[in-house]
Protein backbone atom coordinates (compact mmCIF):
# COMPACT_ATOMS: atom_id res chain seq x y z
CA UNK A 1 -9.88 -8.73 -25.27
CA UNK A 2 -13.49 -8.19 -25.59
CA UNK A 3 -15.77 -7.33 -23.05
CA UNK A 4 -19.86 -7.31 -22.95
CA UNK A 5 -21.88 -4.96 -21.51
CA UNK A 6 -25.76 -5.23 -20.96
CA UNK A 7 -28.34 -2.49 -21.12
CA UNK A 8 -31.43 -3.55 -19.95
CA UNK A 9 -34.16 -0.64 -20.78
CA UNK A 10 -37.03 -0.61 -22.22
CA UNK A 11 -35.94 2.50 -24.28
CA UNK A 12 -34.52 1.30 -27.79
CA UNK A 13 -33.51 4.98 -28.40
CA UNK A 14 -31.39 4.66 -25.41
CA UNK A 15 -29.83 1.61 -26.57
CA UNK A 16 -28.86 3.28 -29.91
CA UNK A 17 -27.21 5.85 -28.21
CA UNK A 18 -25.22 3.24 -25.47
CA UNK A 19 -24.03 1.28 -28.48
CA UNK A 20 -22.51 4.49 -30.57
CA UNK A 21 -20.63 5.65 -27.17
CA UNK A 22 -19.09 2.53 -27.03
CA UNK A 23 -18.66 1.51 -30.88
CA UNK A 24 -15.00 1.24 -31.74
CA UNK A 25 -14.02 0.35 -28.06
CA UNK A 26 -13.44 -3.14 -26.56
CA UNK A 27 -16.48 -3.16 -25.55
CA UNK A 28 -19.51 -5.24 -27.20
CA UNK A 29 -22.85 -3.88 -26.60
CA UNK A 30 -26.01 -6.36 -26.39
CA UNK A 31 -29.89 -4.97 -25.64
CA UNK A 32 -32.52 -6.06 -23.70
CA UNK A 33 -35.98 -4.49 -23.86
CA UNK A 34 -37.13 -5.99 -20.49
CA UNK A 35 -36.42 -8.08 -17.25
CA UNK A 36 -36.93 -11.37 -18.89
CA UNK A 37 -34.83 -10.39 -22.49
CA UNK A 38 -32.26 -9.48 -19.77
CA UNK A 39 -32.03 -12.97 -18.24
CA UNK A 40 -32.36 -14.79 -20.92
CA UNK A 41 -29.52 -12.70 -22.69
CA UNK A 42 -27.60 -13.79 -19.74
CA UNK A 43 -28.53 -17.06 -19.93
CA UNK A 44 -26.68 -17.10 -22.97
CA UNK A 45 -23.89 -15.09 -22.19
CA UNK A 46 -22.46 -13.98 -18.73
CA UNK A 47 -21.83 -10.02 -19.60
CA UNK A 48 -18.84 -7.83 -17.70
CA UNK A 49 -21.00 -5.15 -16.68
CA UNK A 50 -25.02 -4.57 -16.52
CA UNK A 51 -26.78 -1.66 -17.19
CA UNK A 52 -29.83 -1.45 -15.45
CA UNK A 53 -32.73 0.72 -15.59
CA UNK A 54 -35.34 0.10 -13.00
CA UNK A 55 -38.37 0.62 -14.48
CA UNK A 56 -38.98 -1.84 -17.43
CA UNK A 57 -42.15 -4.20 -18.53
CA UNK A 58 -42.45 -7.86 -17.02
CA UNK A 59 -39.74 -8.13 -14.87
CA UNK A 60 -38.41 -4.61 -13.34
CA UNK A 61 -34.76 -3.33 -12.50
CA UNK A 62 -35.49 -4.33 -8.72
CA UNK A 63 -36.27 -8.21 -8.93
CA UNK A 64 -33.63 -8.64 -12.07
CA UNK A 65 -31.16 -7.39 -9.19
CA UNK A 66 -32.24 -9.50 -6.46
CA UNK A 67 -32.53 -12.57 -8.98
CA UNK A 68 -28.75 -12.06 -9.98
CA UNK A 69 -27.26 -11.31 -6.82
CA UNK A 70 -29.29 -14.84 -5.30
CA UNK A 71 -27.91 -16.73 -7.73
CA UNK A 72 -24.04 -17.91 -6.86
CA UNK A 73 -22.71 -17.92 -10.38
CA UNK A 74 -24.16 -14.60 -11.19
CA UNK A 75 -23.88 -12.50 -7.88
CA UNK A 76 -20.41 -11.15 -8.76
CA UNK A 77 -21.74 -9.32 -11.84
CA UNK A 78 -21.28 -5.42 -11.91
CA UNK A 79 -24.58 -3.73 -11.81
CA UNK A 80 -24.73 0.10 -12.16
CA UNK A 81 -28.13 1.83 -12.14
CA UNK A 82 -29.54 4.10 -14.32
CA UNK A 83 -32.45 6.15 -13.37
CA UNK A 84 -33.69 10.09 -13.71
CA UNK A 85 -33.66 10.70 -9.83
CA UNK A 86 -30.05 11.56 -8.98
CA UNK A 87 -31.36 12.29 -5.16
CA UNK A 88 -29.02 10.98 -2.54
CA UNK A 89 -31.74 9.24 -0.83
CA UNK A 90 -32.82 7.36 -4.23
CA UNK A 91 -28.90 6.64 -4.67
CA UNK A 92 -28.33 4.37 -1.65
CA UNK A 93 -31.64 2.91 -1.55
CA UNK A 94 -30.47 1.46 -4.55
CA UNK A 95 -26.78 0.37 -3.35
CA UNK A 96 -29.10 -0.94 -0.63
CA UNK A 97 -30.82 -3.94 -3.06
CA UNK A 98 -27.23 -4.64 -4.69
CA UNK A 99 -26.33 -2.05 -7.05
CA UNK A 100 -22.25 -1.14 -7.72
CA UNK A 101 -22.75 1.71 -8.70
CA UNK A 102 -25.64 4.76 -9.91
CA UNK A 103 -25.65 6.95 -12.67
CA UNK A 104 -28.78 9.22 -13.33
CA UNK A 105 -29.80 10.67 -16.24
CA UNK A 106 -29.13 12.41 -18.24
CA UNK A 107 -25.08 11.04 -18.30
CA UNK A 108 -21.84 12.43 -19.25
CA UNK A 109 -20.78 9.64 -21.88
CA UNK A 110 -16.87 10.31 -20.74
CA UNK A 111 -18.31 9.80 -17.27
CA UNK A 112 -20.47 6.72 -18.40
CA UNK A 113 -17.50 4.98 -20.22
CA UNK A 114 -15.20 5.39 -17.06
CA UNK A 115 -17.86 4.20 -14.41
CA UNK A 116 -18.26 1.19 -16.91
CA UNK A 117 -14.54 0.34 -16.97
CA UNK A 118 -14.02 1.17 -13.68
CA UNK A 119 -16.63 -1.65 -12.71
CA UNK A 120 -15.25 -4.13 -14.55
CA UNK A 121 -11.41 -3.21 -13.38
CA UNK A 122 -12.85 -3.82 -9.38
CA UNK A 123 -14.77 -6.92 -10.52
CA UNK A 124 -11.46 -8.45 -12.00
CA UNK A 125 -9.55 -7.55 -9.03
CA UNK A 126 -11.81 -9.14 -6.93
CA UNK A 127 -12.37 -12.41 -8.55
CA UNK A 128 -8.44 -12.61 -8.78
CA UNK A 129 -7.69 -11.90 -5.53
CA UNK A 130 -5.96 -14.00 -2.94
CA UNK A 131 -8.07 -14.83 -0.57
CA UNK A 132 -5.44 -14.96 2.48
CA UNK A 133 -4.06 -11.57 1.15
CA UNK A 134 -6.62 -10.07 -0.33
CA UNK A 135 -3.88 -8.46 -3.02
CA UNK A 136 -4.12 -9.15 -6.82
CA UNK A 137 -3.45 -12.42 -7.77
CA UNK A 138 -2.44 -14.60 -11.10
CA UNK A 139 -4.26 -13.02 -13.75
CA UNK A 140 -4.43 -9.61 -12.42
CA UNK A 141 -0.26 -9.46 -12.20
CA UNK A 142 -0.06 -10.66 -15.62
CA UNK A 143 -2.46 -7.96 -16.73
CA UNK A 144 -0.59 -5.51 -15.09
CA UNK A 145 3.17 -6.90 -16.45
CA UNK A 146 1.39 -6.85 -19.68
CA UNK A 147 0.01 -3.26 -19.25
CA UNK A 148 3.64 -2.09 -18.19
CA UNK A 149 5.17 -3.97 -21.20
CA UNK A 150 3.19 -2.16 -23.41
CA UNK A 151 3.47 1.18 -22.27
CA UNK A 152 7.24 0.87 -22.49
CA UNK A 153 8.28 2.54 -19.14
CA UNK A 154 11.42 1.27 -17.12
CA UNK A 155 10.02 -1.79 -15.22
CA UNK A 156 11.61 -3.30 -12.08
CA UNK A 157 9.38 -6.97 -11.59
CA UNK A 158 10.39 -8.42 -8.06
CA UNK A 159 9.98 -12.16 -7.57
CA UNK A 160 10.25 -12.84 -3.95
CA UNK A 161 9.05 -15.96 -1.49
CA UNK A 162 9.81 -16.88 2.07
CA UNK A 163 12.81 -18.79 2.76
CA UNK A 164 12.36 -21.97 4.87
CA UNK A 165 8.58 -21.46 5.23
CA UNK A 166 7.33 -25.32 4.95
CA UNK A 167 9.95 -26.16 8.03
CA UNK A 168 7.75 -23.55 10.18
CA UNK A 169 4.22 -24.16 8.56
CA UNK A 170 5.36 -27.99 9.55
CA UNK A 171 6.60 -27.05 13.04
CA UNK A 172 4.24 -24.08 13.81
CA UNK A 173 0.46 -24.85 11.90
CA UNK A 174 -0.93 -23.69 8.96
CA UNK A 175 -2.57 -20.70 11.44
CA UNK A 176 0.62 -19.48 11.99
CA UNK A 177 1.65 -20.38 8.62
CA UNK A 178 -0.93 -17.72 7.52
CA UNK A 179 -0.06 -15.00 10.17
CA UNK A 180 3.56 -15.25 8.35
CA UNK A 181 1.95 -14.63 4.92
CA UNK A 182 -0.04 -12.15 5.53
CA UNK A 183 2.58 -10.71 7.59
CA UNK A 184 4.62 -10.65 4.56
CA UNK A 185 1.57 -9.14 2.84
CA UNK A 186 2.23 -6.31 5.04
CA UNK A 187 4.76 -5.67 4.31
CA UNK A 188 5.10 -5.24 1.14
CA UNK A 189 1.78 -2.75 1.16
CA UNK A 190 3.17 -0.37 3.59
CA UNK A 191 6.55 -0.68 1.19
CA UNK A 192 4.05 0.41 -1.26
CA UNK A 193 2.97 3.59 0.55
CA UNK A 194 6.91 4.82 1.34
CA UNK A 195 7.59 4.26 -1.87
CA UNK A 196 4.71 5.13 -3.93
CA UNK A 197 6.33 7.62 -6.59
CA UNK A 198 8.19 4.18 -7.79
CA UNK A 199 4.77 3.44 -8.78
CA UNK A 200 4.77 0.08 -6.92
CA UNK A 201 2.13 -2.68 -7.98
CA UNK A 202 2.05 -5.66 -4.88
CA UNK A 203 0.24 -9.27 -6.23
CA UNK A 204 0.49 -12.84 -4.46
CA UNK A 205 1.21 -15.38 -6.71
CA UNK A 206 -0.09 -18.29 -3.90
CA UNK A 207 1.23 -19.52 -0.95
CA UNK A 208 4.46 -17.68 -0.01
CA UNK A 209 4.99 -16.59 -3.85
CA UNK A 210 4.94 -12.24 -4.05
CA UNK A 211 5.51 -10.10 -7.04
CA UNK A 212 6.22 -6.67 -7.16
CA UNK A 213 6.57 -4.00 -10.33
CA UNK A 214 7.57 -0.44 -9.75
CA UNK A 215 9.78 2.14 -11.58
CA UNK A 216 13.76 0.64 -11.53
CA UNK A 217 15.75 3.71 -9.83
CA UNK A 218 15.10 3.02 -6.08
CA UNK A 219 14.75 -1.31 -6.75
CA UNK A 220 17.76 -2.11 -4.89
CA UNK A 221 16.59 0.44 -2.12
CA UNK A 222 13.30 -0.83 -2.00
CA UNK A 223 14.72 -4.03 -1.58
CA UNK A 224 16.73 -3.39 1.12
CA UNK A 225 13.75 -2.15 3.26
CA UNK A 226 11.94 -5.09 2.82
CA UNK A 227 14.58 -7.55 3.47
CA UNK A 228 15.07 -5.23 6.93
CA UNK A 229 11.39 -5.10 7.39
CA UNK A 230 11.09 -8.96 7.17
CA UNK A 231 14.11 -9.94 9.35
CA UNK A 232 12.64 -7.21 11.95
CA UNK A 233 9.43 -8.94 11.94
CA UNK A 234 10.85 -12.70 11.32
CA UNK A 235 11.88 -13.28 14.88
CA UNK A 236 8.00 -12.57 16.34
CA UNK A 237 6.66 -15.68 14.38
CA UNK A 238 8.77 -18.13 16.54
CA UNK A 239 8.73 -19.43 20.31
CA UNK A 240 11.17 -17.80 22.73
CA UNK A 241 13.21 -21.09 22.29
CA UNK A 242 13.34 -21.60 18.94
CA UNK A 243 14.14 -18.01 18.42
CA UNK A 244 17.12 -18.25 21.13
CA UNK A 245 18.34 -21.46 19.07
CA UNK A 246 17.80 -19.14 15.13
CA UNK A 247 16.86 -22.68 14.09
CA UNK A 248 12.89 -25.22 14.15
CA UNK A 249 13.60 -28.44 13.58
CA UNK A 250 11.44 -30.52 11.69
CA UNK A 251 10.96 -32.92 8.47
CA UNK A 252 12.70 -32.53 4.87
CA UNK A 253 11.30 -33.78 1.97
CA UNK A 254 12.56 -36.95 2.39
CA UNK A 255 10.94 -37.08 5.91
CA UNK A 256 14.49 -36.75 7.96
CA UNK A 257 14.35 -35.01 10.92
CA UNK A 258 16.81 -31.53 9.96
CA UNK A 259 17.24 -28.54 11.54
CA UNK A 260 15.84 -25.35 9.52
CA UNK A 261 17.07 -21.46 10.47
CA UNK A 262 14.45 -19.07 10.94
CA UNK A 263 12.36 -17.55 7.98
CA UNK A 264 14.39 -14.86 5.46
CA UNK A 265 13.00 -13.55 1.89
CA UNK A 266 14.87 -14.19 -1.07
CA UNK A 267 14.04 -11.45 -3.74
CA UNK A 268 14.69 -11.61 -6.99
CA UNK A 269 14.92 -8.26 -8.95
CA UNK A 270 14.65 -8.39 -13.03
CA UNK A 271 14.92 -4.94 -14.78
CA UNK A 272 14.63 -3.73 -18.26
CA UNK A 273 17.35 -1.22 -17.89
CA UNK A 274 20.01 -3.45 -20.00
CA UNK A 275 17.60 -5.42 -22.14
CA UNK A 276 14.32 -5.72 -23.44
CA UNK A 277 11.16 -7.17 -21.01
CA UNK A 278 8.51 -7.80 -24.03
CA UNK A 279 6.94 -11.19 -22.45
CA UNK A 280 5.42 -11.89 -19.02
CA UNK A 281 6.50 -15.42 -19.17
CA UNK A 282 10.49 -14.51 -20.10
CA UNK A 283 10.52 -12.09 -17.11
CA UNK A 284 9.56 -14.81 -14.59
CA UNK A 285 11.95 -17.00 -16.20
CA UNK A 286 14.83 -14.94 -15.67
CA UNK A 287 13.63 -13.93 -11.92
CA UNK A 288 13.36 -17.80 -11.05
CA UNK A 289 17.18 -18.41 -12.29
CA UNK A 290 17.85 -15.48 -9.71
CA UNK A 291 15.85 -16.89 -6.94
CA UNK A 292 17.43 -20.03 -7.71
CA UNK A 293 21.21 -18.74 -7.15
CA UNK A 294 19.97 -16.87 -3.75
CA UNK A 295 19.22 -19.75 -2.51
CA UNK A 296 22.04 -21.81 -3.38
CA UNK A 297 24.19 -18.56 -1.67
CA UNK A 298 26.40 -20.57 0.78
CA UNK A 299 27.42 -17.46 2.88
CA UNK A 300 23.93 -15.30 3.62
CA UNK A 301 22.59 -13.90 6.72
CA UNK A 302 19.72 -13.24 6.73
CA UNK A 303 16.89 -11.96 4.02
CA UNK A 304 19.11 -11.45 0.59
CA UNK A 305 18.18 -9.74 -2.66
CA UNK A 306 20.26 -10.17 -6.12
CA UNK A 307 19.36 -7.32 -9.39
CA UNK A 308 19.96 -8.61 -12.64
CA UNK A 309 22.33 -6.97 -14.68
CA UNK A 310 22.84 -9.04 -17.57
CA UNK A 311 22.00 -7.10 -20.58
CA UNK A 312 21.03 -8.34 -24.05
């Protein structure tokens, strides 16, 4: 996928020498000579990433900034300075009017490449983010199943949601319905931490939907400690009664009055140990047939995980 970066400076040599560190990458490279060429460049296309220097003709660094970050569908583009005073003071005066980031120059074009991608990485993260949660969301899991895919690694991909959770967002309010979530969320990033040579990734898919990838070896054991973790931490979401009773009761699809237990996880755990993972969309295929079977489990107490071990 192709990206676009801006440099706006008034320096053409400068350009030159931007486009040739970036020639053969993803990246595409357009100019601008000037405040106004930088605008209406962006009028034309929304870039990744901006260059800026601060010191051009017409329109400077300074109001292009404030004119981008006051308008809404242009305020979450990256913006990384460049300017020849590397002084701390200059530095977060300029983080001060809106800048990501600051690079002076002269520039290490290793350095330059990986501030650039790094800036585009956050950006991505943050536009995909759940807002509840705050952890990556939709398009930044399926980057990172893709990324995983590719590199060819073992992969573990956990598909997990919370059991029974409409009966208590019914019974309880979609506050408390949000305290469970995020509760959840939780979780699953301090799971992240213990276990953090498995390499975990953590994303919410929406509502009461998680994902997790990390290296196969420790799944089931991972597993296990969030199941625990949740059925710990379950019991504090509910009344003194309803927790004495392990059961809310409150409408079913249909709109009968039925009697719900408390909330459990069911997690789903697909691995490429036995057979090949080459497609995002297979691998949450085959988790949602295992999520399916948990919950059709006649005989569970409590939060329940199943591996896959089918191969071919």
């Amino acid at each position: 996928m192709n990206k676009t970066l801006l440099v706006a400076d008034d320096d053409k040599t400068f350009h030159r020498i931007i486009s040739r560190v970036f020639e053969g990458t993803e990246w595409q490279v357009r100019t601008a000579e000037d405040g106004v060429a930088a605008l209406e460049s962006i009028g034309v296309q929304v870039p990744d990433v901006i260059l800026l220097d601060l010191n051009m003709p017409r329109l400077g660094g300074r109001e292009l900034l404030a004119r981008i970050r006051g308008n809404p569908r242009l305020a979450m583009i990256p913006v990384i300075i460049l300017s020849g005073d590397d002084a701390p003071q200059e530095q977060a005066a300029q983080f001060g009017v809106g800048a990501d980031d600051f690079i002076s120059k002269p520039f290490n074009t290793l350095e330059l490449v990986s501030r650039v991608e790094g800036a585009a990485s956050r950006s991505r993260r943050l536009l995909g983010a759940s807002p509840l949660t705050f952890l990556p969301g939709g398009p930044a899991i399926e980057e990172e199943a893709a990324r995983r895919i590719r590199a060819g690694g073992p992969l573990a991909f956990f598909y997990m949601d919370i059991d029974n959770f409409k009966a208590y967002n019914d019974a309880y309010g979609y506050l408390n319905g949000d305290n469970a979530i995020k509760g959840v969320a939780g979780l699953l990033t301090d799971a992240q931490r213990d276990f953090a040579a498995e390499e975990v990734f953590v994303g919410h898919i929406g509502g009461d939907d998680f994902v997790m990838m990390a290296e196969p070896r420790r799944a089931e054991e991972l597993a296990r400690a969030i199941a625990a973790g949740f059925d710990a931490l379950a019991p504090g979401f509910y009344n003194e009664g309803d927790r004495a009773r392990g059961f809310v009761v409150s409408k079913n699809r249909t709109g009968t009055a039925c009697e719900f237990p408390l909330m459990t996880l069911s997690i789903a755990i697909v691995t490429n140990e036995k057979r090949p993972l080459d497609h995002y969309a297979r691998i949450v295929d085959i988790a949602g047939e295992i999520k399916k079977n948990l919950k059709n489990l006649s005989s569970r107490s409590g939060s329940v995980y199943m591996k896959d071990r089918r191969g071919g």
